[in-house]
PDB file of N, CA and C in Angstrom:
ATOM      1  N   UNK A   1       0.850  -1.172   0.000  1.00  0.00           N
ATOM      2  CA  UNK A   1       0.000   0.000   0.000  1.00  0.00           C
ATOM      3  C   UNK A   1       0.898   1.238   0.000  1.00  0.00           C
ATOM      4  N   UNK A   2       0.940   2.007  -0.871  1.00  0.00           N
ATOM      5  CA  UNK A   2       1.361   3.158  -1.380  1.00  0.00           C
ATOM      6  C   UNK A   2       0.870   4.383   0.078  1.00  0.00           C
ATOM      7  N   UNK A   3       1.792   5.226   0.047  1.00  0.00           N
ATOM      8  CA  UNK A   3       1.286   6.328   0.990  1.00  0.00           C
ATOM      9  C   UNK A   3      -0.050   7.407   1.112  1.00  0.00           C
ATOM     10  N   UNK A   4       0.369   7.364  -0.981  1.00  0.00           N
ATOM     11  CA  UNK A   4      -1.137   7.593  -1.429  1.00  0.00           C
ATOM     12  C   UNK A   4      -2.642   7.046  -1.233  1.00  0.00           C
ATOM     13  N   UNK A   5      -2.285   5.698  -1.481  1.00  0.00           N
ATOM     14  CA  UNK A   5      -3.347   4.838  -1.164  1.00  0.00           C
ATOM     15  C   UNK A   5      -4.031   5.114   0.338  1.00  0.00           C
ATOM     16  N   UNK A   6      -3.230   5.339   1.469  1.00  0.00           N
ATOM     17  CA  UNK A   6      -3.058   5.081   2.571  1.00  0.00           C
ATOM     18  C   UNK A   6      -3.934   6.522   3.289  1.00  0.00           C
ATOM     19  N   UNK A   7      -3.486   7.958   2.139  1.00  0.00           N
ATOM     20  CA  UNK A   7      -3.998   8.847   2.631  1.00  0.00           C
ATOM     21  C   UNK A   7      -5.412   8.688   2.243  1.00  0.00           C
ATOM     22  N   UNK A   8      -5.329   8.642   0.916  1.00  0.00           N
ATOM     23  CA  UNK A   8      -6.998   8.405  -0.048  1.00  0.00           C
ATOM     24  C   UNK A   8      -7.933   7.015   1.612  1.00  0.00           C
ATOM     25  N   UNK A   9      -7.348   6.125   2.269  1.00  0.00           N
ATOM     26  CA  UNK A   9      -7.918   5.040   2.836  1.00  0.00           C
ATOM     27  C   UNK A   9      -8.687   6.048   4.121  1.00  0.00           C
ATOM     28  N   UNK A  10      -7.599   6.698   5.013  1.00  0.00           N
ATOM     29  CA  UNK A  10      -7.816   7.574   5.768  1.00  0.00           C
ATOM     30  C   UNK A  10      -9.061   8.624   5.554  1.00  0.00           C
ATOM     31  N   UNK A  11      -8.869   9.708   4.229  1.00  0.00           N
ATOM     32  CA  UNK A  11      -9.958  10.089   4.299  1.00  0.00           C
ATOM     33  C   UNK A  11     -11.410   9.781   3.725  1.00  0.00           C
ATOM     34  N   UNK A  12     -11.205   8.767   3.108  1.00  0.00           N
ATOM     35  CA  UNK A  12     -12.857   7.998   3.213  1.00  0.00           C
ATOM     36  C   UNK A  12     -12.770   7.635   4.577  1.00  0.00           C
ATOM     37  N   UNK A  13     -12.087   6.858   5.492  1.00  0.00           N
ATOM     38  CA  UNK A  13     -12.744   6.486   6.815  1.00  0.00           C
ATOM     39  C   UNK A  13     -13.018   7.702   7.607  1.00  0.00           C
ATOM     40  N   UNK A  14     -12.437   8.531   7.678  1.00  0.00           N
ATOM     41  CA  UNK A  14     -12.667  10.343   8.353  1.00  0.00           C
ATOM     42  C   UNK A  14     -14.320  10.453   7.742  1.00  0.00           C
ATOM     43  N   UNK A  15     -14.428  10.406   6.938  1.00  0.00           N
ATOM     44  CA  UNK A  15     -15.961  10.921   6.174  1.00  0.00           C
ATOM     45  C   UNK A  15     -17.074   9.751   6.612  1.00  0.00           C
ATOM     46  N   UNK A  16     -16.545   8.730   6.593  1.00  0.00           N
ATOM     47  CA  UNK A  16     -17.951   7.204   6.758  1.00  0.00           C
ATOM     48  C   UNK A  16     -18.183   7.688   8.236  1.00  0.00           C
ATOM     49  N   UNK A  17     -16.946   8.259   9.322  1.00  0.00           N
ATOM     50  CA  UNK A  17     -17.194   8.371  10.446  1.00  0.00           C
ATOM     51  C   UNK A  17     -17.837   8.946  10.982  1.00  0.00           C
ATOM     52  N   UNK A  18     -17.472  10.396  10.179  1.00  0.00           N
ATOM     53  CA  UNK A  18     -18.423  11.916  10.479  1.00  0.00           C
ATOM     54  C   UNK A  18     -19.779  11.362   9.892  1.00  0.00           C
ATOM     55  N   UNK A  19     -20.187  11.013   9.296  1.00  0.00           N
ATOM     56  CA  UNK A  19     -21.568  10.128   8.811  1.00  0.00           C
ATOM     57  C   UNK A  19     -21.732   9.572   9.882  1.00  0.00           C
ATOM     58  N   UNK A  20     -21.408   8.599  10.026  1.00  0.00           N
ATOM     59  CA  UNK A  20     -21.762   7.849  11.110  1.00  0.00           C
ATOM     60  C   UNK A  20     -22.307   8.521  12.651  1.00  0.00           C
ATOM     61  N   UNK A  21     -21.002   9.728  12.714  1.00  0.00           N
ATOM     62  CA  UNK A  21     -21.543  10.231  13.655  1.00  0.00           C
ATOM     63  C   UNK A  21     -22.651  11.024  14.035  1.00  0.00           C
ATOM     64  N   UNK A  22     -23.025  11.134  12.680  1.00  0.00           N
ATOM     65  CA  UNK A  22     -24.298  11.992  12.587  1.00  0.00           C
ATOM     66  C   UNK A  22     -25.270  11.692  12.426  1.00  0.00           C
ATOM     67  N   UNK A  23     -25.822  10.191  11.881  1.00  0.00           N
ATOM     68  CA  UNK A  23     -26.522   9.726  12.254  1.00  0.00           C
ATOM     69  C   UNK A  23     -26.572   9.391  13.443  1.00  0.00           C
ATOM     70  N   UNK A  24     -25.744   8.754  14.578  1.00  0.00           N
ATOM     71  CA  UNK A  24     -26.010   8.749  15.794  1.00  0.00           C
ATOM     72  C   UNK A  24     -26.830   9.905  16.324  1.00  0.00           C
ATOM     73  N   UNK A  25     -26.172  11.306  15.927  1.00  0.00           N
ATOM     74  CA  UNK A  25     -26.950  12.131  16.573  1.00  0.00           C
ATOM     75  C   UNK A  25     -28.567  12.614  16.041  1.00  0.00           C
ATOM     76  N   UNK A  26     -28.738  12.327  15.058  1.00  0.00           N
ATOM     77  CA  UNK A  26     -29.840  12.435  14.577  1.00  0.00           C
ATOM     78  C   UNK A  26     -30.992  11.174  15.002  1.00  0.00           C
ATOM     79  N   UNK A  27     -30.840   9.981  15.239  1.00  0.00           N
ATOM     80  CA  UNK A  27     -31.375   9.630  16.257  1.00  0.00           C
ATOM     81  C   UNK A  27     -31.143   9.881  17.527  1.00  0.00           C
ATOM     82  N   UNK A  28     -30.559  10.491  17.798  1.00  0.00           N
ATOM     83  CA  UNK A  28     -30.474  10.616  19.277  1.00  0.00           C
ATOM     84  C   UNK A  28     -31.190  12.008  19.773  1.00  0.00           C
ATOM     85  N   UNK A  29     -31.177  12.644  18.390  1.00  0.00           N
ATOM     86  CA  UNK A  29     -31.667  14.035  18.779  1.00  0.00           C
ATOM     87  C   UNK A  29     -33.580  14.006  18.446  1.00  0.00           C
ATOM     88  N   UNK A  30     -33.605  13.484  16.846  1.00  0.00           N
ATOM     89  CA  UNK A  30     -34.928  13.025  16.890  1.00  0.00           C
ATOM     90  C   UNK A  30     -35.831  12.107  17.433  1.00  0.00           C
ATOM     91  N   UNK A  31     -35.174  10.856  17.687  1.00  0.00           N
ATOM     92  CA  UNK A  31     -35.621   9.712  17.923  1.00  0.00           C
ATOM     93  C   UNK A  31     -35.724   8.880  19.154  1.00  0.00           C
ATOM     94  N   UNK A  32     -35.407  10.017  20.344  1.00  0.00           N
ATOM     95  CA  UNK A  32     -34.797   9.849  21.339  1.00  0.00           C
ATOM     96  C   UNK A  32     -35.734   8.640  22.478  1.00  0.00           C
ATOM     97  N   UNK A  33     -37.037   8.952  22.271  1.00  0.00           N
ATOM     98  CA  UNK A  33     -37.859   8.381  22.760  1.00  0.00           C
ATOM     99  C   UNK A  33     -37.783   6.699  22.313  1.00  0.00           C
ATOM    100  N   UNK A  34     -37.556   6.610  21.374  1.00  0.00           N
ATOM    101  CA  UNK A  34     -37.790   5.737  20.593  1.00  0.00           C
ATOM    102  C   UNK A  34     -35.841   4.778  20.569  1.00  0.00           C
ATOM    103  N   UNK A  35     -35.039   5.536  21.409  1.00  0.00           N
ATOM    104  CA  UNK A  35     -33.628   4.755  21.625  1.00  0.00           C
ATOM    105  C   UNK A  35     -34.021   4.189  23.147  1.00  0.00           C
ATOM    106  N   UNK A  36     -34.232   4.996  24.100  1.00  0.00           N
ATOM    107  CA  UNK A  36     -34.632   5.341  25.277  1.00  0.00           C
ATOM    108  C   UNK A  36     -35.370   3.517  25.549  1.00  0.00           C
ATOM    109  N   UNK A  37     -36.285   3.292  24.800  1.00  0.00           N
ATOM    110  CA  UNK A  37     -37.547   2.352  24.886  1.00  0.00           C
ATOM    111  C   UNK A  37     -36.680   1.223  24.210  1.00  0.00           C
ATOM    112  N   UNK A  38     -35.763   1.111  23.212  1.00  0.00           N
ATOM    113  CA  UNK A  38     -34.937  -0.049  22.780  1.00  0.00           C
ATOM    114  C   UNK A  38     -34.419  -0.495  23.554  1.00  0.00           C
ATOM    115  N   UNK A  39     -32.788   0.486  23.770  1.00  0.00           N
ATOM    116  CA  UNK A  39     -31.989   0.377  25.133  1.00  0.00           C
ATOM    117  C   UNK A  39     -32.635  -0.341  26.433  1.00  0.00           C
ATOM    118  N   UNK A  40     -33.944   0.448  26.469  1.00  0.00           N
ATOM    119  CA  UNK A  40     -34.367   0.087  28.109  1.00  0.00           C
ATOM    120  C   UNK A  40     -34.973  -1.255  28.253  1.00  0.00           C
ATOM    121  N   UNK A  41     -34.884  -1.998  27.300  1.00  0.00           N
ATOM    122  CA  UNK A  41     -35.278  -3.569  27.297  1.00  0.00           C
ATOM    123  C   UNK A  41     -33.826  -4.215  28.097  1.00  0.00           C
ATOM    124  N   UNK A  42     -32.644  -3.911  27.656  1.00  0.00           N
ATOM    125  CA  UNK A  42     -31.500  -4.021  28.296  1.00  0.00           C
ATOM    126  C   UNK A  42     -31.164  -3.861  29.148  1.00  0.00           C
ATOM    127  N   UNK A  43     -31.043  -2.129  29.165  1.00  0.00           N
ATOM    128  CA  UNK A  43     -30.490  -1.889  30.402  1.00  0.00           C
ATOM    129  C   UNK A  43     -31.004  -0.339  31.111  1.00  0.00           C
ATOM    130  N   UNK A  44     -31.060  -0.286  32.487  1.00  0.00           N
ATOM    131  CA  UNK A  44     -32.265   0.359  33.057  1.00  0.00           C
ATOM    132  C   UNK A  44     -31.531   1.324  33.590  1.00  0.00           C
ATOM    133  N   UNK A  45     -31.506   2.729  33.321  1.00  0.00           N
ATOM    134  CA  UNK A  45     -30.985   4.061  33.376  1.00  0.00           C
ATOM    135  C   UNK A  45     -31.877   4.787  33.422  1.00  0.00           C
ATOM    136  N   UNK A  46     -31.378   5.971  34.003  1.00  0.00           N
ATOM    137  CA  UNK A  46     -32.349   7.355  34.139  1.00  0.00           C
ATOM    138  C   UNK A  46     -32.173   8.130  32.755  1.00  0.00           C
ATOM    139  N   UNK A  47     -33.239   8.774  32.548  1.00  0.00           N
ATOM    140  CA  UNK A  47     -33.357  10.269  31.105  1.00  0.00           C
ATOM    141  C   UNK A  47     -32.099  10.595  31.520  1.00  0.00           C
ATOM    142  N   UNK A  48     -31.597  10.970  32.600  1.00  0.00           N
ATOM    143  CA  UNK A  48     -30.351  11.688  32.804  1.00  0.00           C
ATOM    144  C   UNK A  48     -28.803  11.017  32.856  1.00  0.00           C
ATOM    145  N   UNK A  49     -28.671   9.254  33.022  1.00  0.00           N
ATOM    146  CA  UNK A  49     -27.807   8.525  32.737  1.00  0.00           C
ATOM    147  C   UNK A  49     -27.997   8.649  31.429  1.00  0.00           C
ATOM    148  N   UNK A  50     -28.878   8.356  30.502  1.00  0.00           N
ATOM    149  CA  UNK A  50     -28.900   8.410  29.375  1.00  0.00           C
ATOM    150  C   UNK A  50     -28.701   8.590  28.043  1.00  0.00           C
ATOM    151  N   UNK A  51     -28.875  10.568  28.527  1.00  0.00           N
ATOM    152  CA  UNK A  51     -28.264  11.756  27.842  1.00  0.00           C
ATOM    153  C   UNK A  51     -26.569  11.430  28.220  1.00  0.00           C
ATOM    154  N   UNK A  52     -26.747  11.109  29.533  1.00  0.00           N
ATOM    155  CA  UNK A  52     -24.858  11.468  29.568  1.00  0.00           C
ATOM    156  C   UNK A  52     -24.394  10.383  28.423  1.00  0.00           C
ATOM    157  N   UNK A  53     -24.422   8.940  28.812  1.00  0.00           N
ATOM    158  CA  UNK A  53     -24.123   8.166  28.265  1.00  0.00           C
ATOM    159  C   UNK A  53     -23.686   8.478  26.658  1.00  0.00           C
ATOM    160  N   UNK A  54     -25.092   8.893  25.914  1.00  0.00           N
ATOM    161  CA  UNK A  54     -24.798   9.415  24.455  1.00  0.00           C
ATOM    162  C   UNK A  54     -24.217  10.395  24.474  1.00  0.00           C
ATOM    163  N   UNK A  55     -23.949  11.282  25.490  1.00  0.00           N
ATOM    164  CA  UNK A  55     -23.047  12.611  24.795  1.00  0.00           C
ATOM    165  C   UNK A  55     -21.837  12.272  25.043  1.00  0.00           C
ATOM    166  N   UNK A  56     -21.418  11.568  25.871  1.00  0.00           N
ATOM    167  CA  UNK A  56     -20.042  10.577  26.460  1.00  0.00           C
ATOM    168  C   UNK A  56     -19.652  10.091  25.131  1.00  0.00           C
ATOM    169  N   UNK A  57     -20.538   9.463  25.059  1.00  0.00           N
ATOM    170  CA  UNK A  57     -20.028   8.164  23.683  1.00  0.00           C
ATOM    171  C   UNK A  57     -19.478   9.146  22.394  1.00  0.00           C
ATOM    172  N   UNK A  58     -20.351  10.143  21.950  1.00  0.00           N
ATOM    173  CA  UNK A  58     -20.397  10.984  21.184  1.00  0.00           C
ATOM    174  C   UNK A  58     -18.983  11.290  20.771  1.00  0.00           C
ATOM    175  N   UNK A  59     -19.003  12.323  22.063  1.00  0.00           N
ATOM    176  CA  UNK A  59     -17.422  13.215  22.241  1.00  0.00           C
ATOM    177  C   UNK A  59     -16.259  11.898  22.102  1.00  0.00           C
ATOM    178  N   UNK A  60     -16.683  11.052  22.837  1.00  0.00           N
ATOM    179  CA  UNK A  60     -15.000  10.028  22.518  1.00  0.00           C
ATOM    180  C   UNK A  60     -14.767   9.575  21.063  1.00  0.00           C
ATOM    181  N   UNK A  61     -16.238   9.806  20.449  1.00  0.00           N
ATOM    182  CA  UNK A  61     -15.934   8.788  19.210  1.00  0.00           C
ATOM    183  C   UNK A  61     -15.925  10.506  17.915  1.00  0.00           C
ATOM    184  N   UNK A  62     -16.016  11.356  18.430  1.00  0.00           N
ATOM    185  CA  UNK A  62     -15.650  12.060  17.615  1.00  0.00           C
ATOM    186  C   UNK A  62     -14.137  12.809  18.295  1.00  0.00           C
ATOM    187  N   UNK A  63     -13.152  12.327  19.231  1.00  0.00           N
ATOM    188  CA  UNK A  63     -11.969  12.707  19.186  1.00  0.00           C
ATOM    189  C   UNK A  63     -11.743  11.662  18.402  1.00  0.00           C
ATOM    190  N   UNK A  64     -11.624  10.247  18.768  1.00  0.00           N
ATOM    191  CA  UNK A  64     -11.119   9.315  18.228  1.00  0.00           C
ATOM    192  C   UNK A  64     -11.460   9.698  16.515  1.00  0.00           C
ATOM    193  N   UNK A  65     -12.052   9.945  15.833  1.00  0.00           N
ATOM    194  CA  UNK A  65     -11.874  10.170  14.579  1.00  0.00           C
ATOM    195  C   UNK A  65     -11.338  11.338  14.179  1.00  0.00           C
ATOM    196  N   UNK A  66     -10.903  12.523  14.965  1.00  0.00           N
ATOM    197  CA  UNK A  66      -9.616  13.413  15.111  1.00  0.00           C
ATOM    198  C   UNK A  66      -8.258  12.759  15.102  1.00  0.00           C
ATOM    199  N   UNK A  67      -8.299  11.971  15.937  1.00  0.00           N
ATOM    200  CA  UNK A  67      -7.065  11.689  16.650  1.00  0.00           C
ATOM    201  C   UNK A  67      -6.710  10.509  15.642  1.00  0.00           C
ATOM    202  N   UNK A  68      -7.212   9.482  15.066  1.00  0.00           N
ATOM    203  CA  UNK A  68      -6.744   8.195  14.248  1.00  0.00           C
ATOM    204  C   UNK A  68      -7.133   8.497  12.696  1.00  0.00           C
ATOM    205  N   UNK A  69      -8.277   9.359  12.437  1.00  0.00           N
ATOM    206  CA  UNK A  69      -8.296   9.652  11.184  1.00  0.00           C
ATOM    207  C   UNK A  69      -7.585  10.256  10.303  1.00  0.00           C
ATOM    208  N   UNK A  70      -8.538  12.039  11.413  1.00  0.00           N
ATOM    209  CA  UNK A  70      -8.016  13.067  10.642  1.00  0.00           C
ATOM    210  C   UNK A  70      -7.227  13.384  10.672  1.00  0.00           C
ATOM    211  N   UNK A  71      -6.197  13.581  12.110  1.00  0.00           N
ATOM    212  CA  UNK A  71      -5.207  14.437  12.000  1.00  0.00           C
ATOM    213  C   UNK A  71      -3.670  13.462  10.882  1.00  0.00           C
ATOM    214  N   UNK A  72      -3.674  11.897  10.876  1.00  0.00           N
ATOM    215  CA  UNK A  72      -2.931  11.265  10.146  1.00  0.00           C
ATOM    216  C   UNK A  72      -3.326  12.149   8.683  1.00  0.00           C
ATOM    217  N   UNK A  73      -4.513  12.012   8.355  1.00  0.00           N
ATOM    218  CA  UNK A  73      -4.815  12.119   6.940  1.00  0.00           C
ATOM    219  C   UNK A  73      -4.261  13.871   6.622  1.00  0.00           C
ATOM    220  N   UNK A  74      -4.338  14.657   7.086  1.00  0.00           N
ATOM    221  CA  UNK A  74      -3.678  16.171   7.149  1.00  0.00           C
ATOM    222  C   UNK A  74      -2.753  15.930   7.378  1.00  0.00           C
ATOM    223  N   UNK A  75      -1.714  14.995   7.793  1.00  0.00           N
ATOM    224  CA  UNK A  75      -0.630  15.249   8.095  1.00  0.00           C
ATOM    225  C   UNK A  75       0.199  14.270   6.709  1.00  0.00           C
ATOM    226  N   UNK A  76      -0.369  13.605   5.959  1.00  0.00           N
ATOM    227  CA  UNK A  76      -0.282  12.824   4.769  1.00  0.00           C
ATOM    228  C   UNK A  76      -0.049  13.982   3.726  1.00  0.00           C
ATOM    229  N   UNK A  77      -1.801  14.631   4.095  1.00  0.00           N
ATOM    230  CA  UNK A  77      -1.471  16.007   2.682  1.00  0.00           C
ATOM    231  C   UNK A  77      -0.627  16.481   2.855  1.00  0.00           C
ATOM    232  N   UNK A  78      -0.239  17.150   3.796  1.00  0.00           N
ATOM    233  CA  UNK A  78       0.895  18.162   4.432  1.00  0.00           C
ATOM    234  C   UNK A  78       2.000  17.753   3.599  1.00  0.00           C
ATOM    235  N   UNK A  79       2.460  16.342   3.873  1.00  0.00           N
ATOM    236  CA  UNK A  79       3.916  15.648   3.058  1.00  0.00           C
ATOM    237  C   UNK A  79       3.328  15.679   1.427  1.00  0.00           C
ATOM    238  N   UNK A  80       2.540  16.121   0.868  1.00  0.00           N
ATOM    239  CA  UNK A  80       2.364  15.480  -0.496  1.00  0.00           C
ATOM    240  C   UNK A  80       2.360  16.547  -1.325  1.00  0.00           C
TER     241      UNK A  80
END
């Protein structure tokens, strides 16, 4: 795998992620009632564990696609 290849690999996964992450939030923002009532077949939390939980998850999984995606993939262009 070429360096090229490697940057081009990086930023499609940077983009599927930010997707990804946005659908999370778009159910989470629209659909909330309707995660709330899935989840809670599982596992039994307050509205307020809840919210944290998804905004927790959120923020880690949008550094982590800073931190392993993007900043490699800018730092690819940078050399090119």
């Amino acid at each position: 795998m070429t360096l090229a290849n490697f940057r081009d690999f990086l930023g499609w996964c940077t983009l599927f992620d930010y997707a990804l992450l946005l659908v999370w939030f778009l159910f989470f923002a629209f659909g909330r009632a309707w995660l709330i009532r899935f989840h809670g077949q599982w596992f039994r939390c307050t509205d307020q564990q809840f919210d944290g939980i998804h905004y927790q998850g959120m923020a880690i999984f949008k550094i982590a696609i800073f931190v392993f995606n993007l900043v490699p993939y800018l730092a690819l262009r940078a050399m090119a």
